[in-house]
N, C-alpha and C. Protein backbone atom coordinates (compact mmCIF):
# COMPACT_ATOMS: atom_id res chain seq x y z
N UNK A 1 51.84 -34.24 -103.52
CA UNK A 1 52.89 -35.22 -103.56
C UNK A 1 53.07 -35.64 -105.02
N UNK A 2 54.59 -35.39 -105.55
CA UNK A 2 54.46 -35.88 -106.96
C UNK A 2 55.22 -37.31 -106.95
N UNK A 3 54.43 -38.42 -107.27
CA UNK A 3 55.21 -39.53 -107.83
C UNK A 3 55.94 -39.42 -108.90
N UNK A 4 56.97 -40.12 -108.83
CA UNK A 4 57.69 -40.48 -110.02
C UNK A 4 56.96 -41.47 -111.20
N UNK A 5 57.42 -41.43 -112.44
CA UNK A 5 56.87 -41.42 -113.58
C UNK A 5 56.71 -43.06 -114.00
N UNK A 6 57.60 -43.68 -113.62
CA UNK A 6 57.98 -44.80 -113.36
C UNK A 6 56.68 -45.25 -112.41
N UNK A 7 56.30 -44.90 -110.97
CA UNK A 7 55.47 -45.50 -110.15
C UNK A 7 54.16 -45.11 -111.16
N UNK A 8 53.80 -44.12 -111.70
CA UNK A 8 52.55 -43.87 -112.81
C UNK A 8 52.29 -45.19 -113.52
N UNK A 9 53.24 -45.10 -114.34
CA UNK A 9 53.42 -46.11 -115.54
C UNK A 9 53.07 -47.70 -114.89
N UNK A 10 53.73 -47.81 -113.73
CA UNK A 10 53.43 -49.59 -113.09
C UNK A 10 52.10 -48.82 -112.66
N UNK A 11 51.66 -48.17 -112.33
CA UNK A 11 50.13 -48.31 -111.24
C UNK A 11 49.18 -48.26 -112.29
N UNK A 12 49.53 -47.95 -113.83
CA UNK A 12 48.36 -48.06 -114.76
C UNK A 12 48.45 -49.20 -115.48
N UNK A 13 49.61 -50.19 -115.69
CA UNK A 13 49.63 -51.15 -115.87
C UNK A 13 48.63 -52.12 -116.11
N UNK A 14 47.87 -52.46 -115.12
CA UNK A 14 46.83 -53.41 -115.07
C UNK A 14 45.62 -53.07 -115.54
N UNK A 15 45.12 -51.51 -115.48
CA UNK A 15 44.43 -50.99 -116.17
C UNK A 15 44.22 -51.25 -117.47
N UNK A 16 45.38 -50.84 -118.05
CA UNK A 16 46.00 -50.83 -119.87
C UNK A 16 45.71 -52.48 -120.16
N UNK A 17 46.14 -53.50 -119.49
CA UNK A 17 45.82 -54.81 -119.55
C UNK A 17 44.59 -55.23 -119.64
N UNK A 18 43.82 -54.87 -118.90
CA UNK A 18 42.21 -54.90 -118.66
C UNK A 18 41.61 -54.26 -119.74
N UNK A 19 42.00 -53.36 -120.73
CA UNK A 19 41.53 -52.82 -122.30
C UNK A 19 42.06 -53.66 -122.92
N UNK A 20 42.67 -54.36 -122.66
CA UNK A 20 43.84 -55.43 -124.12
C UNK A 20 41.99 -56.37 -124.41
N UNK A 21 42.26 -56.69 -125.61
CA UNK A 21 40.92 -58.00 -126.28
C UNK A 21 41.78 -59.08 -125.52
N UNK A 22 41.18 -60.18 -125.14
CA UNK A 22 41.55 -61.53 -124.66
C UNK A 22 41.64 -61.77 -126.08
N UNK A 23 42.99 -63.18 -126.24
CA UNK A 23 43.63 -63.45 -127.46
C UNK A 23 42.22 -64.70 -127.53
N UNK A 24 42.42 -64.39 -129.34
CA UNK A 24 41.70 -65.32 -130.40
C UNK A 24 42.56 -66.71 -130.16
N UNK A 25 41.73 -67.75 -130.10
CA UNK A 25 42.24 -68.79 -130.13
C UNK A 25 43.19 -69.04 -131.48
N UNK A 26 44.17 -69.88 -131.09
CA UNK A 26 44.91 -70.15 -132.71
C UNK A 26 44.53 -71.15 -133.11
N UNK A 27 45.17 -71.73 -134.83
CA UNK A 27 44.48 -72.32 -136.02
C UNK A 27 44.48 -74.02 -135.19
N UNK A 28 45.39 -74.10 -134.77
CA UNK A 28 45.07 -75.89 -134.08
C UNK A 28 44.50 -75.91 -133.34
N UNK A 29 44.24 -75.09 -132.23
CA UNK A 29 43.23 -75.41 -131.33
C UNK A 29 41.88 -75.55 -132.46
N UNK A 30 41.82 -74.29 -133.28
CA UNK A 30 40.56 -74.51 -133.58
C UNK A 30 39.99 -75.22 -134.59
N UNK A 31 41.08 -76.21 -135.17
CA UNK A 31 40.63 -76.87 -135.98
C UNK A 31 40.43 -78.44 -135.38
N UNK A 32 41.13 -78.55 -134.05
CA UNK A 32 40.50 -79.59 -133.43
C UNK A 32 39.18 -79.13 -132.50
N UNK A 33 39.05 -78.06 -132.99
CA UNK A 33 37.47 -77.87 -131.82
C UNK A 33 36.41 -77.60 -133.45
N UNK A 34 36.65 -77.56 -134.46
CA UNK A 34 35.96 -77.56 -135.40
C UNK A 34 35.20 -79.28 -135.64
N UNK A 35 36.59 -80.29 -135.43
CA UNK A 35 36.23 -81.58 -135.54
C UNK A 35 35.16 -81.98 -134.87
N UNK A 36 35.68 -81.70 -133.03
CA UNK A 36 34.85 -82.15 -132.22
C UNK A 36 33.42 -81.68 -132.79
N UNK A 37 32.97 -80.37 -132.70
CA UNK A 37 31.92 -79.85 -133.39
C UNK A 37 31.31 -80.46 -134.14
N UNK A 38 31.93 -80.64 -135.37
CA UNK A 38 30.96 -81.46 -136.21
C UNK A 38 30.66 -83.34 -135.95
N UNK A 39 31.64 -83.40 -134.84
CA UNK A 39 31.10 -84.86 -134.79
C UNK A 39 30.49 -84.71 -133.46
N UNK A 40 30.18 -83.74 -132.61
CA UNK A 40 29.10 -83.64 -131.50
C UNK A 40 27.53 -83.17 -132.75
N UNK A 41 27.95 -82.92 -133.62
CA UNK A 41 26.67 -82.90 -134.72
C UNK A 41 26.35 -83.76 -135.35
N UNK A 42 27.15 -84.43 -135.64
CA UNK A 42 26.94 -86.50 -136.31
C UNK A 42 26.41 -87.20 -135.14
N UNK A 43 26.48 -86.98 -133.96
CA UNK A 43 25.91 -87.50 -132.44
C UNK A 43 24.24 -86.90 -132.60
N UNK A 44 24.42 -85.78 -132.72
CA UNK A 44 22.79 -84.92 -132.53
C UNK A 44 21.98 -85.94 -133.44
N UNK A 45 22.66 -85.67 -134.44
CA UNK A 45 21.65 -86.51 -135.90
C UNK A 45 21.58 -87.86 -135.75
N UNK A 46 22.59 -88.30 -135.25
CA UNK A 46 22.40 -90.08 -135.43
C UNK A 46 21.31 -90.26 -134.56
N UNK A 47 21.55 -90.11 -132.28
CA UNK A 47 20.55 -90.20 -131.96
C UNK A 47 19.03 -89.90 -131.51
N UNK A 48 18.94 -88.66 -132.72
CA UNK A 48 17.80 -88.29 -133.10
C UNK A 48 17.49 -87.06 -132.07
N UNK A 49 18.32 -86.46 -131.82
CA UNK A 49 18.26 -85.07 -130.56
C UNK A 49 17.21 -83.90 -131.10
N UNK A 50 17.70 -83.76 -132.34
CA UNK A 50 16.92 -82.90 -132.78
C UNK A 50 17.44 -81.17 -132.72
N UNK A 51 18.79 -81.06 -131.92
CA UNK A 51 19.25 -79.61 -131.48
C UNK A 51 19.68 -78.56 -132.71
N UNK A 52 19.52 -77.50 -132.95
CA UNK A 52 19.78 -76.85 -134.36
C UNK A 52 19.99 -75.34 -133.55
N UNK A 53 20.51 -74.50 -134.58
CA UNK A 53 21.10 -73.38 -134.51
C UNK A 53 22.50 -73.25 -134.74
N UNK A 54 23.29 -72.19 -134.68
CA UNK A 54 24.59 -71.85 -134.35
C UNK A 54 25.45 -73.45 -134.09
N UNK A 55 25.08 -73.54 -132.84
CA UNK A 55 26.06 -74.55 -132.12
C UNK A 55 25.61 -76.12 -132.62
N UNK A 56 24.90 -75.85 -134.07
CA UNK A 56 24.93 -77.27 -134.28
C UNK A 56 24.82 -77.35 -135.74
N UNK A 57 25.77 -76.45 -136.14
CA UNK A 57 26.32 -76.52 -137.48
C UNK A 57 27.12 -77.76 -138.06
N UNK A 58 26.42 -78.30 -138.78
CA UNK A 58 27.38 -79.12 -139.91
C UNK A 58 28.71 -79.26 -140.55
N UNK A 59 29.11 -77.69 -140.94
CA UNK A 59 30.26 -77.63 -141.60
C UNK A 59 31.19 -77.15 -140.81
N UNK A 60 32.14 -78.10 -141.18
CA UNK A 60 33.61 -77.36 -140.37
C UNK A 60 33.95 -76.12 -140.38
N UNK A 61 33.63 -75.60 -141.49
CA UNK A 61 33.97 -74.49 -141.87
C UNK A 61 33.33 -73.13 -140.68
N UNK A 62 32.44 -73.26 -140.98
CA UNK A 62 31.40 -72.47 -139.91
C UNK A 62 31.92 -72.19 -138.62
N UNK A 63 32.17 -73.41 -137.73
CA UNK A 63 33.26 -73.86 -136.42
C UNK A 63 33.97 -72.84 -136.33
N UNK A 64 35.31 -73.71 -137.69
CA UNK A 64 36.25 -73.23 -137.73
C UNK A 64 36.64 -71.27 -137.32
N UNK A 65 36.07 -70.53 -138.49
CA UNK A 65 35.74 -69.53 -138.45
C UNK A 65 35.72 -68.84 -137.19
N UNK A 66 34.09 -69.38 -136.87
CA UNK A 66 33.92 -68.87 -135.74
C UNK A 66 34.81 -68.89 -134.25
N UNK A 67 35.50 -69.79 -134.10
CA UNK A 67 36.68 -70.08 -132.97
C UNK A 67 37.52 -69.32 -133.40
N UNK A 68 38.14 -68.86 -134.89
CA UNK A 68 39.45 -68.12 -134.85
C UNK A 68 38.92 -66.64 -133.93
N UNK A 69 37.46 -66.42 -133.74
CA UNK A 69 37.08 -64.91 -133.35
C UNK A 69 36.97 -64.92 -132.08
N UNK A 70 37.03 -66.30 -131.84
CA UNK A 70 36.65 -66.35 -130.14
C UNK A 70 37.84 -66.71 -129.18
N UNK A 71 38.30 -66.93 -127.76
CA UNK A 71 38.69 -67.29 -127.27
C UNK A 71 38.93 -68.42 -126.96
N UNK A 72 40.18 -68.95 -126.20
CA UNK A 72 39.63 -70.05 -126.45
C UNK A 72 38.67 -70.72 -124.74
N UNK A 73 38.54 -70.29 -124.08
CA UNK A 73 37.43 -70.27 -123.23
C UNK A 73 36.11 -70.23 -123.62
N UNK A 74 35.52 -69.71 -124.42
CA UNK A 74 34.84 -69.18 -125.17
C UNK A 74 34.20 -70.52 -125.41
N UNK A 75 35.49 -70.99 -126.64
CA UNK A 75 35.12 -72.35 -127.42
C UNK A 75 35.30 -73.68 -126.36
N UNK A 76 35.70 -73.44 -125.84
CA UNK A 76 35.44 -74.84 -124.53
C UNK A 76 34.05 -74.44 -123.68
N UNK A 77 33.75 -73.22 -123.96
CA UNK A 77 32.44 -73.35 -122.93
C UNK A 77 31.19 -73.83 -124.03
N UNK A 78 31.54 -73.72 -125.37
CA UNK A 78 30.61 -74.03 -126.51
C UNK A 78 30.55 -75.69 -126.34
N UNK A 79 31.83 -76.27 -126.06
CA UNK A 79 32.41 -77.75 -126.58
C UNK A 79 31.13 -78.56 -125.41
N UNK A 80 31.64 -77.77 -123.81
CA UNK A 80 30.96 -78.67 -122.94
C UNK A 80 29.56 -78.11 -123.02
N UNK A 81 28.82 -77.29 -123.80
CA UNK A 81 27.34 -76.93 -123.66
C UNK A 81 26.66 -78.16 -124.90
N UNK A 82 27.41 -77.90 -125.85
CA UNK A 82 27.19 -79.06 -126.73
C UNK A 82 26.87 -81.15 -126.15
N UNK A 83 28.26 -80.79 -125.45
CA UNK A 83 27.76 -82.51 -124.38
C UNK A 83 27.00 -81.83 -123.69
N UNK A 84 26.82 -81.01 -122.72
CA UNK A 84 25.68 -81.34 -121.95
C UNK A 84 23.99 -81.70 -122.86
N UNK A 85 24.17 -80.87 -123.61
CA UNK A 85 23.06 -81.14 -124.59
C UNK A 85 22.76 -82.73 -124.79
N UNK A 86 23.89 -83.20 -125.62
CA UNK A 86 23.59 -84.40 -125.96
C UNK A 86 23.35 -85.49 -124.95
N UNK A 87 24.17 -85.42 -123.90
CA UNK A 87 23.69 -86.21 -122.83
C UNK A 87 21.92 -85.78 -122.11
N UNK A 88 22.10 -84.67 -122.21
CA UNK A 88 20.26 -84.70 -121.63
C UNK A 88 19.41 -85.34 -123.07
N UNK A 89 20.11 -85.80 -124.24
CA UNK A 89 19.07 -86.44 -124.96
C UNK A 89 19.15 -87.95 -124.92
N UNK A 90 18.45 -88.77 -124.57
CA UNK A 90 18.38 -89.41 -124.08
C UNK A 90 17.66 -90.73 -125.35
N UNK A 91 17.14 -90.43 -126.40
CA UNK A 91 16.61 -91.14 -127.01
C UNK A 91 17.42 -91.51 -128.44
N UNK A 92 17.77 -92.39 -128.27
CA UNK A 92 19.20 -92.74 -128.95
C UNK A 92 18.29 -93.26 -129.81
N UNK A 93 18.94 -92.88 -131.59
CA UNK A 93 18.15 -92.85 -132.55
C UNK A 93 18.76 -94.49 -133.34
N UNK A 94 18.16 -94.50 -134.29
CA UNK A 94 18.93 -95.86 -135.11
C UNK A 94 20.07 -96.16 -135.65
N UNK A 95 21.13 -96.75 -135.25
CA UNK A 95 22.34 -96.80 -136.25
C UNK A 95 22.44 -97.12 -137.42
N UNK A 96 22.75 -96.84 -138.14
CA UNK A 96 22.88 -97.21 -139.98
C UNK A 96 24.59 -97.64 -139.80
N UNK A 97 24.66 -98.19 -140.27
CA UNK A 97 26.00 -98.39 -141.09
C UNK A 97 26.41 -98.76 -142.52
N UNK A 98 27.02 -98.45 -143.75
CA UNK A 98 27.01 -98.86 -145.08
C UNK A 98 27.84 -99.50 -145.69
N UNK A 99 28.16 -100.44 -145.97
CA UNK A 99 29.34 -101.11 -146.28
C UNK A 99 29.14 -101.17 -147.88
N UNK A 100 30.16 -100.83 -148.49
CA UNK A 100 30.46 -100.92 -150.23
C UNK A 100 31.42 -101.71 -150.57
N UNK A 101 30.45 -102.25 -151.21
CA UNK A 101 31.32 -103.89 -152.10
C UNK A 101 31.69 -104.97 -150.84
N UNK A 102 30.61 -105.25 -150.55
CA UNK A 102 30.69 -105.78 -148.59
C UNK A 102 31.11 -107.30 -149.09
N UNK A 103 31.86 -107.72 -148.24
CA UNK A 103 32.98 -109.09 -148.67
C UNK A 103 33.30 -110.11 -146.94
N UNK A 104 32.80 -111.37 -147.47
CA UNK A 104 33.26 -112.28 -146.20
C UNK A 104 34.31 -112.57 -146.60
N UNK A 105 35.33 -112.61 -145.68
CA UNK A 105 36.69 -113.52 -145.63
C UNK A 105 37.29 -112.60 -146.78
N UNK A 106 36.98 -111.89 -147.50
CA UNK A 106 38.04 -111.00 -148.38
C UNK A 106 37.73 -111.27 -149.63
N UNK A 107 36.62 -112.22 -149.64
CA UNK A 107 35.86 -112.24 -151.19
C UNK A 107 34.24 -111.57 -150.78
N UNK A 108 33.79 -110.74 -152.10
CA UNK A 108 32.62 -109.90 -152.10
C UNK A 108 31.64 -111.19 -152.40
N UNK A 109 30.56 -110.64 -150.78
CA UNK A 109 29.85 -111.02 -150.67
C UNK A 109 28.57 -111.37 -152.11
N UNK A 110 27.99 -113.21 -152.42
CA UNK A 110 27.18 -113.40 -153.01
C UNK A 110 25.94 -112.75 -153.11
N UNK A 111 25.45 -112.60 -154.07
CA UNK A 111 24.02 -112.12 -154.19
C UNK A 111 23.19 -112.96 -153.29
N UNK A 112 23.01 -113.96 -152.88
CA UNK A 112 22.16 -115.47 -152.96
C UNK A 112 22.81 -115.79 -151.01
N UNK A 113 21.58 -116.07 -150.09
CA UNK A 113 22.00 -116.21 -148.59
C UNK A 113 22.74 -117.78 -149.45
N UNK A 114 21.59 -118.82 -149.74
CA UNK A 114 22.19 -120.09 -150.19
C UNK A 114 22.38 -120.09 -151.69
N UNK A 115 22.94 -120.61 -152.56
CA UNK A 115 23.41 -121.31 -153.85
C UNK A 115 22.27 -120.98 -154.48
N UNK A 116 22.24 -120.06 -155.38
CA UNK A 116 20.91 -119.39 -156.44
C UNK A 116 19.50 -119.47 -155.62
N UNK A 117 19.52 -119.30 -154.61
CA UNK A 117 18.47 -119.27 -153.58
C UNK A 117 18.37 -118.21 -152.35
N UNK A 118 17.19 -117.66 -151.84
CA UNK A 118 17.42 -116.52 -151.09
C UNK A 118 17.95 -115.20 -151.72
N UNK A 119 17.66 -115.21 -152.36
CA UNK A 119 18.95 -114.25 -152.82
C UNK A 119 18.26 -112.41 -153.06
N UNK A 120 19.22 -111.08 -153.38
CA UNK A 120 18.94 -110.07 -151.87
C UNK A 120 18.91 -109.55 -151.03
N UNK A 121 17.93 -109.70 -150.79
CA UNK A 121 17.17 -109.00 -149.24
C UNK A 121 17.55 -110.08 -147.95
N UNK A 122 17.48 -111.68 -148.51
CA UNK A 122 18.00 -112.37 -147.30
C UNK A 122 19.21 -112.41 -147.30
N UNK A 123 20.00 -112.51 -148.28
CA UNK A 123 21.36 -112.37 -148.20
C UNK A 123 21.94 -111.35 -147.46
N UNK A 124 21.37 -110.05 -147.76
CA UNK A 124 21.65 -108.84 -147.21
C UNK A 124 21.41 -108.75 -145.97
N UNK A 125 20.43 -109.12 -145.38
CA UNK A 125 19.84 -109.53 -143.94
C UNK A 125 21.14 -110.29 -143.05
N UNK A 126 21.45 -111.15 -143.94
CA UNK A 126 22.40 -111.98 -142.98
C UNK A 126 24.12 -111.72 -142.95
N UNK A 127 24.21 -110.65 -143.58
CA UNK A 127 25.42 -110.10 -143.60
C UNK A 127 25.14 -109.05 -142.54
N UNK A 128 24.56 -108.40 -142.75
CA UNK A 128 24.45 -107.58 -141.73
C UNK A 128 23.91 -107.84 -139.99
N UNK A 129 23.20 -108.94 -140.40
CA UNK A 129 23.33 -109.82 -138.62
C UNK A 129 24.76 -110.34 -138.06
N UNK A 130 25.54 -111.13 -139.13
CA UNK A 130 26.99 -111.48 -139.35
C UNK A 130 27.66 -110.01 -138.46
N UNK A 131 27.72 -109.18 -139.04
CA UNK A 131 28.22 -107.76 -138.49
C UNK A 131 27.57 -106.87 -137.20
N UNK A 132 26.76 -108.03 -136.49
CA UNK A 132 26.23 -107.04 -135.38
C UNK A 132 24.87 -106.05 -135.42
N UNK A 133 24.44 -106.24 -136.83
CA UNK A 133 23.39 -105.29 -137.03
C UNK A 133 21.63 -106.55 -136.98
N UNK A 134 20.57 -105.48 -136.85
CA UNK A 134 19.33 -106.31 -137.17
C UNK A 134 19.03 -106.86 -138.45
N UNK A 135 19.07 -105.80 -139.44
CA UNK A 135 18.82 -106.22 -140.63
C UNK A 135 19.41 -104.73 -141.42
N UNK A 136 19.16 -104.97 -142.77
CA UNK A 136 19.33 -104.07 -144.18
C UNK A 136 18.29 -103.59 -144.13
N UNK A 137 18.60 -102.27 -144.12
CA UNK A 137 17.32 -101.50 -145.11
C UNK A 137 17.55 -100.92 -146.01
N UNK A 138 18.55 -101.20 -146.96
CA UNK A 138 18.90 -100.96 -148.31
C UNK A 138 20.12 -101.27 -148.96
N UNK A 139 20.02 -102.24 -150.06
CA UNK A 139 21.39 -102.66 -151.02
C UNK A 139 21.14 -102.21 -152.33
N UNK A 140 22.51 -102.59 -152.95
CA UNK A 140 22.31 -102.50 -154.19
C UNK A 140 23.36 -103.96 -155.04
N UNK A 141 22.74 -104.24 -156.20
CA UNK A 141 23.12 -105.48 -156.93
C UNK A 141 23.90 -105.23 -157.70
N UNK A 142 25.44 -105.34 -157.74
CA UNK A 142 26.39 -105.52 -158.53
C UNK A 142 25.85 -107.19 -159.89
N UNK A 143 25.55 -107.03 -160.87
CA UNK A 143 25.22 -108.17 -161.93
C UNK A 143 26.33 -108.11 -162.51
N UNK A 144 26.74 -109.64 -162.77
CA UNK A 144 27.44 -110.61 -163.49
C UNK A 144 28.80 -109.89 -162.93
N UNK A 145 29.30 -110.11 -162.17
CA UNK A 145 30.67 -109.96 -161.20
C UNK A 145 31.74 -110.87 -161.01
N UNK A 146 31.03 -112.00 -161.48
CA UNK A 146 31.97 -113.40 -161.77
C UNK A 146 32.69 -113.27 -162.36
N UNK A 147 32.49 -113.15 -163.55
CA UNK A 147 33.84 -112.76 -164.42
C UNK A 147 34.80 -112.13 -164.13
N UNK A 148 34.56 -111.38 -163.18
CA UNK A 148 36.06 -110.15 -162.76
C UNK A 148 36.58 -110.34 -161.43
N UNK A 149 35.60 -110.89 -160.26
CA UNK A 149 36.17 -110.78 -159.00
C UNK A 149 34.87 -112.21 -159.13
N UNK A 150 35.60 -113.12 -158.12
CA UNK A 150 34.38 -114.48 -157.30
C UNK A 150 33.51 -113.69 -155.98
N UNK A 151 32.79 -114.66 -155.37
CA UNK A 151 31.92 -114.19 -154.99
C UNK A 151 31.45 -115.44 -153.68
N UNK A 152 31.39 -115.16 -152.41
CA UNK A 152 30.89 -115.94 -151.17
C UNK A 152 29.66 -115.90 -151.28
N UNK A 153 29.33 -116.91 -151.20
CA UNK A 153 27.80 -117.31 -150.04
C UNK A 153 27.65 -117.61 -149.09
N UNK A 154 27.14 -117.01 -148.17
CA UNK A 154 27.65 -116.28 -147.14
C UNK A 154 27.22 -117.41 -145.96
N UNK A 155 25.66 -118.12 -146.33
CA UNK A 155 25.78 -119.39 -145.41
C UNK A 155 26.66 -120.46 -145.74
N UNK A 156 27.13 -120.98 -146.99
CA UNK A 156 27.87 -122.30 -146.88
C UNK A 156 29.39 -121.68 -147.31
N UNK A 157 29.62 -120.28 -147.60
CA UNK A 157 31.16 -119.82 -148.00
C UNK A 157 31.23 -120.56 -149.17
N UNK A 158 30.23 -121.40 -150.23
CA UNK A 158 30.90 -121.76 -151.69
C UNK A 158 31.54 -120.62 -152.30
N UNK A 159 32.16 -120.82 -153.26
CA UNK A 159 32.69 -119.67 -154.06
C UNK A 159 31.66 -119.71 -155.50
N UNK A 160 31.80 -118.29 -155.56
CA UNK A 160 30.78 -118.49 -157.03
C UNK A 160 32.12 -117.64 -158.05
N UNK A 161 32.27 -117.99 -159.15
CA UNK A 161 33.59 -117.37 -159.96
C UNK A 161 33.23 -117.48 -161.63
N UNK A 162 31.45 -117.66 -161.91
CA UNK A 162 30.83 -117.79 -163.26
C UNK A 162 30.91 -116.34 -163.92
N UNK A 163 30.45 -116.25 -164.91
CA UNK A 163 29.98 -115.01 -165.15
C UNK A 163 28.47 -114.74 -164.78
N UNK A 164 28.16 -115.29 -164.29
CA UNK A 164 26.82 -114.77 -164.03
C UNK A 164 26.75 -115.03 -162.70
N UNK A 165 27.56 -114.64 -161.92
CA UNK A 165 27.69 -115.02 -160.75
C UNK A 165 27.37 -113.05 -160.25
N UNK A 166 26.68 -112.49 -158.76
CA UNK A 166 25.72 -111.53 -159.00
C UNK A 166 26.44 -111.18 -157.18
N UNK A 167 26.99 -109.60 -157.14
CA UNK A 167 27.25 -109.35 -155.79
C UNK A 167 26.73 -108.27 -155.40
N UNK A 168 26.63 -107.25 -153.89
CA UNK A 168 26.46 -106.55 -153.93
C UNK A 168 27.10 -105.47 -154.33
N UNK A 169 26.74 -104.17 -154.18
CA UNK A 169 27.66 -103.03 -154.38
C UNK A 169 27.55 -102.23 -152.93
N UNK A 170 26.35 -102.49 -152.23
CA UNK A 170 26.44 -101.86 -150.99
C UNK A 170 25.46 -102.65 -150.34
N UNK A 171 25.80 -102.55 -148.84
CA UNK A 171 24.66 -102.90 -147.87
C UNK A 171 24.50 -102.49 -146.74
N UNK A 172 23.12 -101.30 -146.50
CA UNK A 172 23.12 -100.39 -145.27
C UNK A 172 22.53 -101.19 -144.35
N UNK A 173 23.24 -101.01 -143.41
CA UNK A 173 22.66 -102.29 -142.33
C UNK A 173 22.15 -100.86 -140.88
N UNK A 174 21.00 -101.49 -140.35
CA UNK A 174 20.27 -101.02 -139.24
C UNK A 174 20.26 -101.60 -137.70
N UNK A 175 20.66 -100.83 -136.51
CA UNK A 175 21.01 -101.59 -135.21
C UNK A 175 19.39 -101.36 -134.72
């Protein structure tokens, strides 16, 4: 029995389809699955997971790359292996947060918790309780700042506006 050439051609059809590569994801998908990536990796690190390899690369770049080669099935089965990960970690690590040139009410915060007193580490302490955190575990001292910008104290809000008036430049605060 000879078929016609036409019935050939449709009956191999699906065949010829089934050799095609499944398409590479394109550049937006994968540059929003690059994001997610690296901030399901700012998750690993913050609460202390500890997960490394491949799928817990740092740089966007890396991601990126790698999704233009993949599908995009592929990269959604990476996205949800990544949460499942992080959700089975369970030991949520310390928050840091850093604030530069940290300021109550819109003037930079005093060196000094009270009026040339406390001044620091308690000052720093109480800005960062102010903001939700426990304490600082690291600033740094902007000296003689008066002259150019004033300066809060942060328990009574005086203004300090001398030249020798002393602020921070940063303050990493700890949850």
């Amino acid at each position: 029995m000879n078929l016609p050439r036409s019935m050939c051609l449709f009956a191999a059809f699906p065949l010829a389809m089934a050799m095609v590569p499944a398409q590479a994801a394109d550049p937006a998908f994968c540059t929003a699955y690059a994001n997610i990536a690296v901030a399901q990796q700012g998750a690993n690190t913050a609460k202390g997971c500890g997960f490394v390899g491949p799928r817990w690369q740092a740089k966007f770049g890396a991601h990126f790359a790698w999704c233009l080669t993949a599908t995009k099935s592929m990269a959604n089965h990476e996205r949800q292996a990544r949460n499942s990960q992080l959700a089975s970690c369970s030991a949520p690590g310390p928050q840091y947060k850093t604030f530069l040139k940290p300021k109550i009410g819109g003037v930079r915060l005093d060196w000094c918790r009270v009026w040339a007193a406390q001044c620091g580490a308690p000052a720093a302490n109480a800005y960062c309780q102010s903001k939700g955190y426990n304490h600082a575990t690291s600033f740094g001292k902007a000296n003689n700042i008066g002259q150019w910008t004033k300066t809060r104290v942060i328990t009574s809000g005086q203004i300090c506006n001398g030249p020798d008036c002393d602020g921070f430049t940063k303050i990493t605060c700890k949850k």
